[in-house]
Structure formats: C-alpha cells, structure tokens
PDB file of N, CA and C in Angstrom:
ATOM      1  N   UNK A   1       0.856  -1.177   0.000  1.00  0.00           N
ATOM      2  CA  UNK A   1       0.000   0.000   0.000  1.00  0.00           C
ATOM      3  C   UNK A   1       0.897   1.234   0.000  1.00  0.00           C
ATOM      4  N   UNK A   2       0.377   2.392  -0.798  1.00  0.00           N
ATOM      5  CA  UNK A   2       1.003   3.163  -0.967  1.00  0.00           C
ATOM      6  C   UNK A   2       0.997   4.199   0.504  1.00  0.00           C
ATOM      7  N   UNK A   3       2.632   4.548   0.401  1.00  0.00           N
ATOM      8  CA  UNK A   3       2.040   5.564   2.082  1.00  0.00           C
ATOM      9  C   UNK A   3       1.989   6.738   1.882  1.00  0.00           C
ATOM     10  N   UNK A   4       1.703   7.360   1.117  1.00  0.00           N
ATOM     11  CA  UNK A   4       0.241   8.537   0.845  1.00  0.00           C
ATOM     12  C   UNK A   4      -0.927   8.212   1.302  1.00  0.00           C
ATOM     13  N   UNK A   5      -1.562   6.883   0.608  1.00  0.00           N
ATOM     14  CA  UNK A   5      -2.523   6.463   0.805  1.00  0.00           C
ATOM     15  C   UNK A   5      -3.188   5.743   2.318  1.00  0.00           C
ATOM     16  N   UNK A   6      -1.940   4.985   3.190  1.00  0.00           N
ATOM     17  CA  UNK A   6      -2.063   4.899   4.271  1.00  0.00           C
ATOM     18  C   UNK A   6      -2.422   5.882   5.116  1.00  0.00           C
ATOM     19  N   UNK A   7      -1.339   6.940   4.902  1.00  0.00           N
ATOM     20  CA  UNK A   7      -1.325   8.185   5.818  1.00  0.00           C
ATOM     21  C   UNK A   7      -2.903   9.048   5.537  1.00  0.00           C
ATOM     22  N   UNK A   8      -3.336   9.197   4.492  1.00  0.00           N
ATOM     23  CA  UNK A   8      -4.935   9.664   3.691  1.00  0.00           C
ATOM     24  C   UNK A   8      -5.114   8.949   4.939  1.00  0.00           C
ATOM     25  N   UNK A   9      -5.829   7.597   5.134  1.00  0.00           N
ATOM     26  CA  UNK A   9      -6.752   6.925   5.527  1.00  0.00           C
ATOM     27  C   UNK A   9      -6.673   6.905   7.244  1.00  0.00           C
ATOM     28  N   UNK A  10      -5.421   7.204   7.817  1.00  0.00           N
ATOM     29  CA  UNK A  10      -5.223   7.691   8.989  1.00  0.00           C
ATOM     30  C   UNK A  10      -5.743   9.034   9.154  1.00  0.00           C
ATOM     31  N   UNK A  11      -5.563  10.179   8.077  1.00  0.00           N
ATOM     32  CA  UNK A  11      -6.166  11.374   9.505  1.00  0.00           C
ATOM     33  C   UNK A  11      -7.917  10.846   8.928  1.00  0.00           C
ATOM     34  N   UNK A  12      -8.415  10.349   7.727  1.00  0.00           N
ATOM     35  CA  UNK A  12      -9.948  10.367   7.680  1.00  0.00           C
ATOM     36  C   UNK A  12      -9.925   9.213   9.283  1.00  0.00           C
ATOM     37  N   UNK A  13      -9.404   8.862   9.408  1.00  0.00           N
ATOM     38  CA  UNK A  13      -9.850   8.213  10.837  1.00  0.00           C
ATOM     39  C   UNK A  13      -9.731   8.570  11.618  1.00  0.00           C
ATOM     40  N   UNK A  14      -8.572   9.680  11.730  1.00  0.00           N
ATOM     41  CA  UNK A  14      -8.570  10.513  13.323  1.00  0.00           C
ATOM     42  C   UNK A  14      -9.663  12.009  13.060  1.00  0.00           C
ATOM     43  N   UNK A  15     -10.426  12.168  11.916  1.00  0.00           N
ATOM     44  CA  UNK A  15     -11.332  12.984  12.077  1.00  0.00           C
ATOM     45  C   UNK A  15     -12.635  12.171  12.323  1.00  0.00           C
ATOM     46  N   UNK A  16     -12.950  10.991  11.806  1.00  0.00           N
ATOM     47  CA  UNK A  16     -14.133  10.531  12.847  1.00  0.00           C
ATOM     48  C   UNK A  16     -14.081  10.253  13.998  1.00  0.00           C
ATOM     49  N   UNK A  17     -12.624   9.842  14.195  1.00  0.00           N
ATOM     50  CA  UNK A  17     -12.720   9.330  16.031  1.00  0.00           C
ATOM     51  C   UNK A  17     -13.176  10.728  16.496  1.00  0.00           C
ATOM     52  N   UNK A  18     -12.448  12.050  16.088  1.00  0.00           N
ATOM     53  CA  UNK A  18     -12.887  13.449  16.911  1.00  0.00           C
ATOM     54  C   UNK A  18     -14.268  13.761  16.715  1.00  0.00           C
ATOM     55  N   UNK A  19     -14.530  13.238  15.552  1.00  0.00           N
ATOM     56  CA  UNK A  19     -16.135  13.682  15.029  1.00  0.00           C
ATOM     57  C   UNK A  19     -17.268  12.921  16.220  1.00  0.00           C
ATOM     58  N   UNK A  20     -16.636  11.627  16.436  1.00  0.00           N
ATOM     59  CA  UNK A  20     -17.663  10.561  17.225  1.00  0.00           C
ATOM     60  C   UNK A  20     -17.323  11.204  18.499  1.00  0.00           C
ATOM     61  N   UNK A  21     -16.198  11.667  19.615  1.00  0.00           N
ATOM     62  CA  UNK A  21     -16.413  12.225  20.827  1.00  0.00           C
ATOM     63  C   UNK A  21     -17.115  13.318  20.906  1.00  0.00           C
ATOM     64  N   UNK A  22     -16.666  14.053  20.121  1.00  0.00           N
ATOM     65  CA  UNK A  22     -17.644  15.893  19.966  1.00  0.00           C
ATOM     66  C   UNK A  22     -18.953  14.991  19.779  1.00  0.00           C
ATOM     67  N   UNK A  23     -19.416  14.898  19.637  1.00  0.00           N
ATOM     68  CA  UNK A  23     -20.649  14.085  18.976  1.00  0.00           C
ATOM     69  C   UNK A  23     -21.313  13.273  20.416  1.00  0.00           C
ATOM     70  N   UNK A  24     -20.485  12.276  20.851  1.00  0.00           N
ATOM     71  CA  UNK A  24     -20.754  11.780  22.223  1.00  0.00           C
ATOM     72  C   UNK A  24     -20.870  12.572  23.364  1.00  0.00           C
ATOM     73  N   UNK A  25     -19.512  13.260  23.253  1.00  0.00           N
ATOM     74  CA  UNK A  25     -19.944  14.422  24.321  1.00  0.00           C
ATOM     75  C   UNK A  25     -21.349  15.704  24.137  1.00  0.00           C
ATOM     76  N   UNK A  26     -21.273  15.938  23.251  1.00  0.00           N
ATOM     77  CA  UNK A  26     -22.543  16.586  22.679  1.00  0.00           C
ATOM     78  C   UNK A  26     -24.075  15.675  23.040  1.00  0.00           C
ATOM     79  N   UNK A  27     -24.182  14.516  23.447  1.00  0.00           N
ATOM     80  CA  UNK A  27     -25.556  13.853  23.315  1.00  0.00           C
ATOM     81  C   UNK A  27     -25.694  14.034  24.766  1.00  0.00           C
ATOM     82  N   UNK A  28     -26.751  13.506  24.897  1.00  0.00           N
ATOM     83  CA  UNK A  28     -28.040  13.413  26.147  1.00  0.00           C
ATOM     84  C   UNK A  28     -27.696  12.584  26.901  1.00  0.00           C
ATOM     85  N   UNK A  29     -26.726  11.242  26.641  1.00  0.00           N
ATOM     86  CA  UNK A  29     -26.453  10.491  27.590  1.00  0.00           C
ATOM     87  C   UNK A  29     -25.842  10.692  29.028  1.00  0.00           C
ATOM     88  N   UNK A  30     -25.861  10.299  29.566  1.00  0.00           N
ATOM     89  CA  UNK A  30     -25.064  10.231  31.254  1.00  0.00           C
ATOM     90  C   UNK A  30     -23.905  10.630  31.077  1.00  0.00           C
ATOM     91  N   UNK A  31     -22.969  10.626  32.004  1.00  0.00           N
ATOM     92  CA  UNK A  31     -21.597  11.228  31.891  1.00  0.00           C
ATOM     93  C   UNK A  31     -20.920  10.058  32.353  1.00  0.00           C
ATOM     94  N   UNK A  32     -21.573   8.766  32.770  1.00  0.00           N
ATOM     95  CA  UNK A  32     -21.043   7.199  32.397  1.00  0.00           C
ATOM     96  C   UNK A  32     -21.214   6.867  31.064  1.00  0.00           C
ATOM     97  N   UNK A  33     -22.433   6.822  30.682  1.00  0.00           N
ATOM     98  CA  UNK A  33     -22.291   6.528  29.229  1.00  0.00           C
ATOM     99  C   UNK A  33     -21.910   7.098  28.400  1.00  0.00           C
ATOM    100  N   UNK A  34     -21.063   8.078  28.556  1.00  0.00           N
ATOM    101  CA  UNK A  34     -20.060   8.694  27.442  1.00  0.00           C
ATOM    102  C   UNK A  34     -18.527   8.512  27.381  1.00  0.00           C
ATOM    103  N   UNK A  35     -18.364   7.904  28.390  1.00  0.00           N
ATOM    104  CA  UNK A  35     -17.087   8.038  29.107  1.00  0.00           C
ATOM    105  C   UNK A  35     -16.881   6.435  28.311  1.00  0.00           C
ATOM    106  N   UNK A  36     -18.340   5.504  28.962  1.00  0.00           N
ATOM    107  CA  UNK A  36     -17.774   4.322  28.304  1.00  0.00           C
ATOM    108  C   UNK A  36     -18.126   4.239  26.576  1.00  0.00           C
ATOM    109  N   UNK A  37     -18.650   5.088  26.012  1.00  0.00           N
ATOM    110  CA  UNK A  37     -18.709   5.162  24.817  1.00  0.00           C
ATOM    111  C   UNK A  37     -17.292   5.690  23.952  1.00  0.00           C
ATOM    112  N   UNK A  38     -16.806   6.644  24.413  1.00  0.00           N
ATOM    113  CA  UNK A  38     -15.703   7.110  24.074  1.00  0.00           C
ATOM    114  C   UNK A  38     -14.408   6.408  24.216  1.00  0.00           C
ATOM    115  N   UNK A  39     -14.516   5.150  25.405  1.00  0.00           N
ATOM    116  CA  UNK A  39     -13.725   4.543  25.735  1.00  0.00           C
ATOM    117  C   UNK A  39     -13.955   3.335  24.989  1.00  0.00           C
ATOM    118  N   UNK A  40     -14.891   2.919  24.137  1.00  0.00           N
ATOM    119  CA  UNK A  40     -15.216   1.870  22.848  1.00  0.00           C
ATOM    120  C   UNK A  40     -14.977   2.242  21.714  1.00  0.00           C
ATOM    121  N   UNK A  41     -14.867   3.602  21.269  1.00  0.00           N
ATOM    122  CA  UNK A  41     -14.418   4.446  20.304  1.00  0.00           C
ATOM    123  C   UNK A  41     -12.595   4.291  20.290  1.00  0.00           C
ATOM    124  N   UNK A  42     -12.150   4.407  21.250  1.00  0.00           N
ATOM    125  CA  UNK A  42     -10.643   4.534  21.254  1.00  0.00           C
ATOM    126  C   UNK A  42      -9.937   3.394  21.438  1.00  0.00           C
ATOM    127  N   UNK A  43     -10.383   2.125  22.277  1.00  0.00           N
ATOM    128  CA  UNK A  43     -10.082   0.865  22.334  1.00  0.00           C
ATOM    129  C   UNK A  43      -9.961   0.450  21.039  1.00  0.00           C
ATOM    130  N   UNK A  44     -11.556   0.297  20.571  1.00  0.00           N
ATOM    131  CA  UNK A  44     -11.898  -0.376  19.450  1.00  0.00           C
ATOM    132  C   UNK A  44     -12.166   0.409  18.285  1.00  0.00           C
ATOM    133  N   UNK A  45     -10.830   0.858  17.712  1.00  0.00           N
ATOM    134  CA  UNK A  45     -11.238   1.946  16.482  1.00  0.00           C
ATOM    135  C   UNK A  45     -12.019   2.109  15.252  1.00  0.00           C
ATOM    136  N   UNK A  46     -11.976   0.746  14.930  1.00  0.00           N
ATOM    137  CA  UNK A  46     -12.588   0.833  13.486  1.00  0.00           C
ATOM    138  C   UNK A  46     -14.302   0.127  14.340  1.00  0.00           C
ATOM    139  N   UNK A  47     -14.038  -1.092  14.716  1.00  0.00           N
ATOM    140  CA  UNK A  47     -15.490  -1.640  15.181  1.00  0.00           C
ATOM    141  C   UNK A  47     -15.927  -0.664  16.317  1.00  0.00           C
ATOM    142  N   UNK A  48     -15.542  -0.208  17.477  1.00  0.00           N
ATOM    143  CA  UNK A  48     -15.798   1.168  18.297  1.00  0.00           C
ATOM    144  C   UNK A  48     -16.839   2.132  17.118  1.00  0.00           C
ATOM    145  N   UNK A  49     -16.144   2.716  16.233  1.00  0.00           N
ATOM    146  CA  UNK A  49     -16.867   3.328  15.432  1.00  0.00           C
ATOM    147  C   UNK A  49     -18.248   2.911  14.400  1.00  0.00           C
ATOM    148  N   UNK A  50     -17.923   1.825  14.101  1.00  0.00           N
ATOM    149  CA  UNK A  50     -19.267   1.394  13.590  1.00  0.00           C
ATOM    150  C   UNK A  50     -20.198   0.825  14.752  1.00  0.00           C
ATOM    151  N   UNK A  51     -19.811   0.576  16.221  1.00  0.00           N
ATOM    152  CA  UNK A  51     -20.809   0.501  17.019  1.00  0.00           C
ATOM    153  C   UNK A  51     -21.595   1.687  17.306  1.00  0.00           C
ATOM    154  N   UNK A  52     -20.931   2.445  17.405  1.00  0.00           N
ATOM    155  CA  UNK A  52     -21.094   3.747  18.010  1.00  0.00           C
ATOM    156  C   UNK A  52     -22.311   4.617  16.624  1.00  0.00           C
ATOM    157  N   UNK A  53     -21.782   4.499  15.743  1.00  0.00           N
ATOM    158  CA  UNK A  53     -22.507   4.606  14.509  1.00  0.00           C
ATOM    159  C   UNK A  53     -24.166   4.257  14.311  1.00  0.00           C
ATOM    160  N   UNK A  54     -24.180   3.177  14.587  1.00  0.00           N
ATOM    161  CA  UNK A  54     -25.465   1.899  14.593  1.00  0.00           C
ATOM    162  C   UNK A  54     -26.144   2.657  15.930  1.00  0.00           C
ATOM    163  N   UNK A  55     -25.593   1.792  17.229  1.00  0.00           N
ATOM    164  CA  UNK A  55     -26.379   1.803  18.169  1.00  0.00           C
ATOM    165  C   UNK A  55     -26.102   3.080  19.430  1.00  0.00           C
ATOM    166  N   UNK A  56     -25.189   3.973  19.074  1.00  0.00           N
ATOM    167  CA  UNK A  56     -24.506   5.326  19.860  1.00  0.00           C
ATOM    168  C   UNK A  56     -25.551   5.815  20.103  1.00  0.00           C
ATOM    169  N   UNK A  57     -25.495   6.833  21.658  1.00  0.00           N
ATOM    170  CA  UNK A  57     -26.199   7.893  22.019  1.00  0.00           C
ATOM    171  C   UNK A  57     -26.382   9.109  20.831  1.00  0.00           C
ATOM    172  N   UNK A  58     -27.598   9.305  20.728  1.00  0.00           N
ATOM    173  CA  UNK A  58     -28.218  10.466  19.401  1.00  0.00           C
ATOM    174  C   UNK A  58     -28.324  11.960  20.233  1.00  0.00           C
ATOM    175  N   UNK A  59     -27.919  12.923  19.686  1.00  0.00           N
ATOM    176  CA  UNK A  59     -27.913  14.311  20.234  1.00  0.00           C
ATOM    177  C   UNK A  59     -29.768  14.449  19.804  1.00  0.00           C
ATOM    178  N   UNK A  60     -29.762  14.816  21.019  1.00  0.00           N
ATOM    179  CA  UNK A  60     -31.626  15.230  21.330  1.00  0.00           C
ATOM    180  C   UNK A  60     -31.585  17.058  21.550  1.00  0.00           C
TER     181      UNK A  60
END
C-alpha cells in the first residue's frame, strides 16, 4: 500500500474518532455513558466506530 494512501486513511480516521467524541460528548447520555462510549471508540477503532454509529447515544 502506498504511504500517501495509508497516511490519507489515517487522519480520515482521526477525524471521525474526533467527530464521534464531539458528537458523544454533545448527546443526552449520562456522563457514564459517554465516558464508556468514548472509551469503545478509542479501544476499538474501526469496530468502536461502527458501534457507536449503529447503536450510539443520538444528540436530542
């Protein structure tokens, strides 16, 4: 793989991980359930994010 193309696909991933906390921190949930949401986001980066995606706290 080309590393242009690696490096591309790294920051589009470090702008959703920031996109999904602003976003988490921004919702209605508890200040446990963000903490452990954000903490499934950063553990688990790529699946973290498509959980979080699917079944994540929604800004109300």
């Amino acid at each position: 793989m080309n590393a242009n193309f690696s490096g591309f696909l790294g920051l589009i991933h470090l702008a959703l991980v920031v996109w999904a906390a602003v976003a988490i921190l921004g919702s209605s949930a508890t200040q446990g359930q963000k903490v452990l949401w954000i903490l499934l986001v950063l553990l688990f980066p790529v699946v973290g994010l498509i959980i979080w995606f699917i079944a994540g706290p929604k800004k109300t």
